[in-house]
C-alpha atoms as a PDB file:
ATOM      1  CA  UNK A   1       0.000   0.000   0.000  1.00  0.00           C
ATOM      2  CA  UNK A   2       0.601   3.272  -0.447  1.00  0.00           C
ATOM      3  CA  UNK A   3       2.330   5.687   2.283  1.00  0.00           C
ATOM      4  CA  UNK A   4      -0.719   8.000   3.668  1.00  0.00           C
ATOM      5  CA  UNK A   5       0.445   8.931   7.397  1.00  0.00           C
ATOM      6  CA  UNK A   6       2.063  11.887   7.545  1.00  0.00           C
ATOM      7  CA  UNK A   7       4.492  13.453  10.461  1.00  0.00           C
ATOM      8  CA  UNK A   8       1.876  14.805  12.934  1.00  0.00           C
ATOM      9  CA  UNK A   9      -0.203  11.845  12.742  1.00  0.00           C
ATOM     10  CA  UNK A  10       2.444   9.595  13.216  1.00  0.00           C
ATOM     11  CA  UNK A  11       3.583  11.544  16.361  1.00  0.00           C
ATOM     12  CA  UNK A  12       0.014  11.532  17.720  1.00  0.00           C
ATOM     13  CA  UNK A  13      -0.398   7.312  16.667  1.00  0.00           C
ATOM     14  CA  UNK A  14       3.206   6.813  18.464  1.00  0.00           C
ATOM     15  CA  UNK A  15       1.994   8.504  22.038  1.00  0.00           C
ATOM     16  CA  UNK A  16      -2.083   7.176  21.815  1.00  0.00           C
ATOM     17  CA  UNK A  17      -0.700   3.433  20.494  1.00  0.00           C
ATOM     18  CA  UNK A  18       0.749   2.577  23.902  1.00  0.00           C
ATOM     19  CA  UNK A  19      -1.741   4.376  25.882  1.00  0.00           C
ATOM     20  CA  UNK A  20      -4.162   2.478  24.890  1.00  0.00           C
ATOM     21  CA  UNK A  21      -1.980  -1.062  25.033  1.00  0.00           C
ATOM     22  CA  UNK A  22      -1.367   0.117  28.752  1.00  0.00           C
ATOM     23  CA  UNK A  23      -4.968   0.804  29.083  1.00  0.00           C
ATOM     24  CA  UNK A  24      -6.092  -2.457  27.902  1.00  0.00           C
ATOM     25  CA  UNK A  25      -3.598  -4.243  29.842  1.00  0.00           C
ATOM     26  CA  UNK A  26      -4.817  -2.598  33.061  1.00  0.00           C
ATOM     27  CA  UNK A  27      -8.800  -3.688  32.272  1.00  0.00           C
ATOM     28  CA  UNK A  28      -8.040  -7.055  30.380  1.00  0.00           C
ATOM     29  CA  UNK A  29      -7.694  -8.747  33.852  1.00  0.00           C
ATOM     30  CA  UNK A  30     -11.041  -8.304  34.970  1.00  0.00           C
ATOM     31  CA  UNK A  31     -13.791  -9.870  34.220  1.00  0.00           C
ATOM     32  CA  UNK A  32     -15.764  -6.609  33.284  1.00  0.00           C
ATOM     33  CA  UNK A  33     -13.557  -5.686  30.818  1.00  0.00           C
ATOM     34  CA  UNK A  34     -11.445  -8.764  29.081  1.00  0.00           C
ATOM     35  CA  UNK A  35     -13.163  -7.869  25.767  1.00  0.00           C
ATOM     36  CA  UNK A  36     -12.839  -3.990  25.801  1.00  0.00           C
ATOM     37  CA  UNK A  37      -8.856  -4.644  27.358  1.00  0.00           C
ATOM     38  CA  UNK A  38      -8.077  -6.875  24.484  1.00  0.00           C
ATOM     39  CA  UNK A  39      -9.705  -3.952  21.834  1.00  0.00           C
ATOM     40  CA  UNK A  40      -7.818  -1.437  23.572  1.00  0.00           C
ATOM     41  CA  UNK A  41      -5.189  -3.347  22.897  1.00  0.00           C
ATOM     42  CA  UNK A  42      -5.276  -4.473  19.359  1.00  0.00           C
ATOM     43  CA  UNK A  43      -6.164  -0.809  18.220  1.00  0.00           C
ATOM     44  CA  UNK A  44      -3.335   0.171  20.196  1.00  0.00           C
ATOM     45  CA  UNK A  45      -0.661  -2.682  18.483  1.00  0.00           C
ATOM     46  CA  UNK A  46      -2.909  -0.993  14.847  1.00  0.00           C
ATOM     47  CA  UNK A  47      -1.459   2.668  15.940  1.00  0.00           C
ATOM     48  CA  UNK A  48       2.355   1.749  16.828  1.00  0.00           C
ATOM     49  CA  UNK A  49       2.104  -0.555  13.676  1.00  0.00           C
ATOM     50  CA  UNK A  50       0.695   2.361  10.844  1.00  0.00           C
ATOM     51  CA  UNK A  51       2.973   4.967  12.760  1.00  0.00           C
ATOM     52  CA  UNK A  52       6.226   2.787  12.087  1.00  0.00           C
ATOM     53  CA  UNK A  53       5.116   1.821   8.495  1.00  0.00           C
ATOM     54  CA  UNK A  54       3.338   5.334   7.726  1.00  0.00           C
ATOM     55  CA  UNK A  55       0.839   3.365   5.818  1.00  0.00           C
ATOM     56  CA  UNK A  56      -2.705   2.875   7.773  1.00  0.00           C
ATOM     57  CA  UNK A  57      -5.528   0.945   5.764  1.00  0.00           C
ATOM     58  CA  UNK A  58      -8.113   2.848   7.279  1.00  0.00           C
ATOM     59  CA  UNK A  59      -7.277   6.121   5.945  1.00  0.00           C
ATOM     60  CA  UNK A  60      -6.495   4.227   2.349  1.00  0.00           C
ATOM     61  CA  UNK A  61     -10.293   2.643   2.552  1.00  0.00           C
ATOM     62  CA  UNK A  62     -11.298   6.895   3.269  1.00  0.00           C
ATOM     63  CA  UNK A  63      -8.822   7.968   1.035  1.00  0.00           C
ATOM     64  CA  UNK A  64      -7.466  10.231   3.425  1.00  0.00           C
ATOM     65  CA  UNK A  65      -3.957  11.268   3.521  1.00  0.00           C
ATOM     66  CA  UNK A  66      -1.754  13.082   6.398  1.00  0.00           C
ATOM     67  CA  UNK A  67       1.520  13.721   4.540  1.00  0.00           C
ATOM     68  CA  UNK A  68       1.897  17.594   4.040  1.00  0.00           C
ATOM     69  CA  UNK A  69       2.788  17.115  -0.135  1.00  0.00           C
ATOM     70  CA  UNK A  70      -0.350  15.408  -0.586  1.00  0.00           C
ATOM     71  CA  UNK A  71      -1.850  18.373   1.090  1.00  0.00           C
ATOM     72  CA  UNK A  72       0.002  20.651  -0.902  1.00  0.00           C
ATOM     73  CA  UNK A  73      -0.854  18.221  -4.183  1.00  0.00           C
ATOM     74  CA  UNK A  74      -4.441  18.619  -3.514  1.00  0.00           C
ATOM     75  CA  UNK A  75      -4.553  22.452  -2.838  1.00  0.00           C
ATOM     76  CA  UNK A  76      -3.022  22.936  -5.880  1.00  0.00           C
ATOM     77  CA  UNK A  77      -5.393  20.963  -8.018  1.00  0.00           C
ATOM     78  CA  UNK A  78      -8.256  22.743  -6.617  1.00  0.00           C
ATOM     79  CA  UNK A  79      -6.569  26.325  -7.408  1.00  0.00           C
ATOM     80  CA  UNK A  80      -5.726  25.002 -11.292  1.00  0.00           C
ATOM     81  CA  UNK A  81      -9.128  24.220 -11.227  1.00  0.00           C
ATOM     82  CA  UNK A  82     -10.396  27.507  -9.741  1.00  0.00           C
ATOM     83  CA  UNK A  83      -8.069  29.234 -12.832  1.00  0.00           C
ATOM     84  CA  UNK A  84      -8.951  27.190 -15.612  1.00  0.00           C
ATOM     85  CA  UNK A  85     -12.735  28.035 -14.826  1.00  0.00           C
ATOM     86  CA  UNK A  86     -11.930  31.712 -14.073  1.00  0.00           C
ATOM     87  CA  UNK A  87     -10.357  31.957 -17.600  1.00  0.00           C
ATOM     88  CA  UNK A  88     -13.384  30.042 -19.462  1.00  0.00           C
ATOM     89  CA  UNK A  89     -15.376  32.999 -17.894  1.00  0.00           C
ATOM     90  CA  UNK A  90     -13.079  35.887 -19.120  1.00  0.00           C
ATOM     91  CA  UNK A  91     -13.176  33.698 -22.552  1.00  0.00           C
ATOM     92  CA  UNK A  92     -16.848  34.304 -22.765  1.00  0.00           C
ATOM     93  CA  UNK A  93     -16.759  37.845 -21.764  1.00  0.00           C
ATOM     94  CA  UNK A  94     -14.210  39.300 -23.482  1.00  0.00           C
ATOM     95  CA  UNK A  95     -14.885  40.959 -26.702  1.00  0.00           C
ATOM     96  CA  UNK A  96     -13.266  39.108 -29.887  1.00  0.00           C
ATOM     97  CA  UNK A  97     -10.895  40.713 -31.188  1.00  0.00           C
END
């Protein structure tokens, strides 16, 4: 797959990964909460995992991506579209020489 996990989401996947492993290991031993401990603690393996490998199959399913060119990327296809519809207005407006 392709990379989709940019720098800031990375940091934030790195610090909430093993919060919520320690947060599953701490309710996994009770009965109340074996099943909600061992979900903490697969979505917390998920995070560590798509921060090391800066690819997360969620955000490819959304098509969402966090790195700041594909930001960049996709800002600038919106203003060449902006322009190229600007200038098919100014086409139909301006007198023929």
């Amino acid at each position: 797959m392709k990379e989709n996990v940019g720098t800031l989401d990375r940091i934030a996947r790195s610090i909430a990964g093993p919060a919520l492993i320690l947060l599953g290991y701490s309710r996994w031993g009770g009965h109340r909460g074996e099943l909600g401990g061992l979900a903490a603690i697969v979505a917390g393996t998920t995070l560590i995992e798509s921060a090391i490998t800066r690819v997360c199959p969620v955000n490819g399913l959304l098509r969402i991506d966090t790195r700041r060119h594909a930001l960049v990327e996709k800002d600038l296809r919106k203003t060449q579209k902006i322009v190229r519809r600007m200038e098919s207005r100014l086409e139909q407006y301006s007198p023929q020489l």
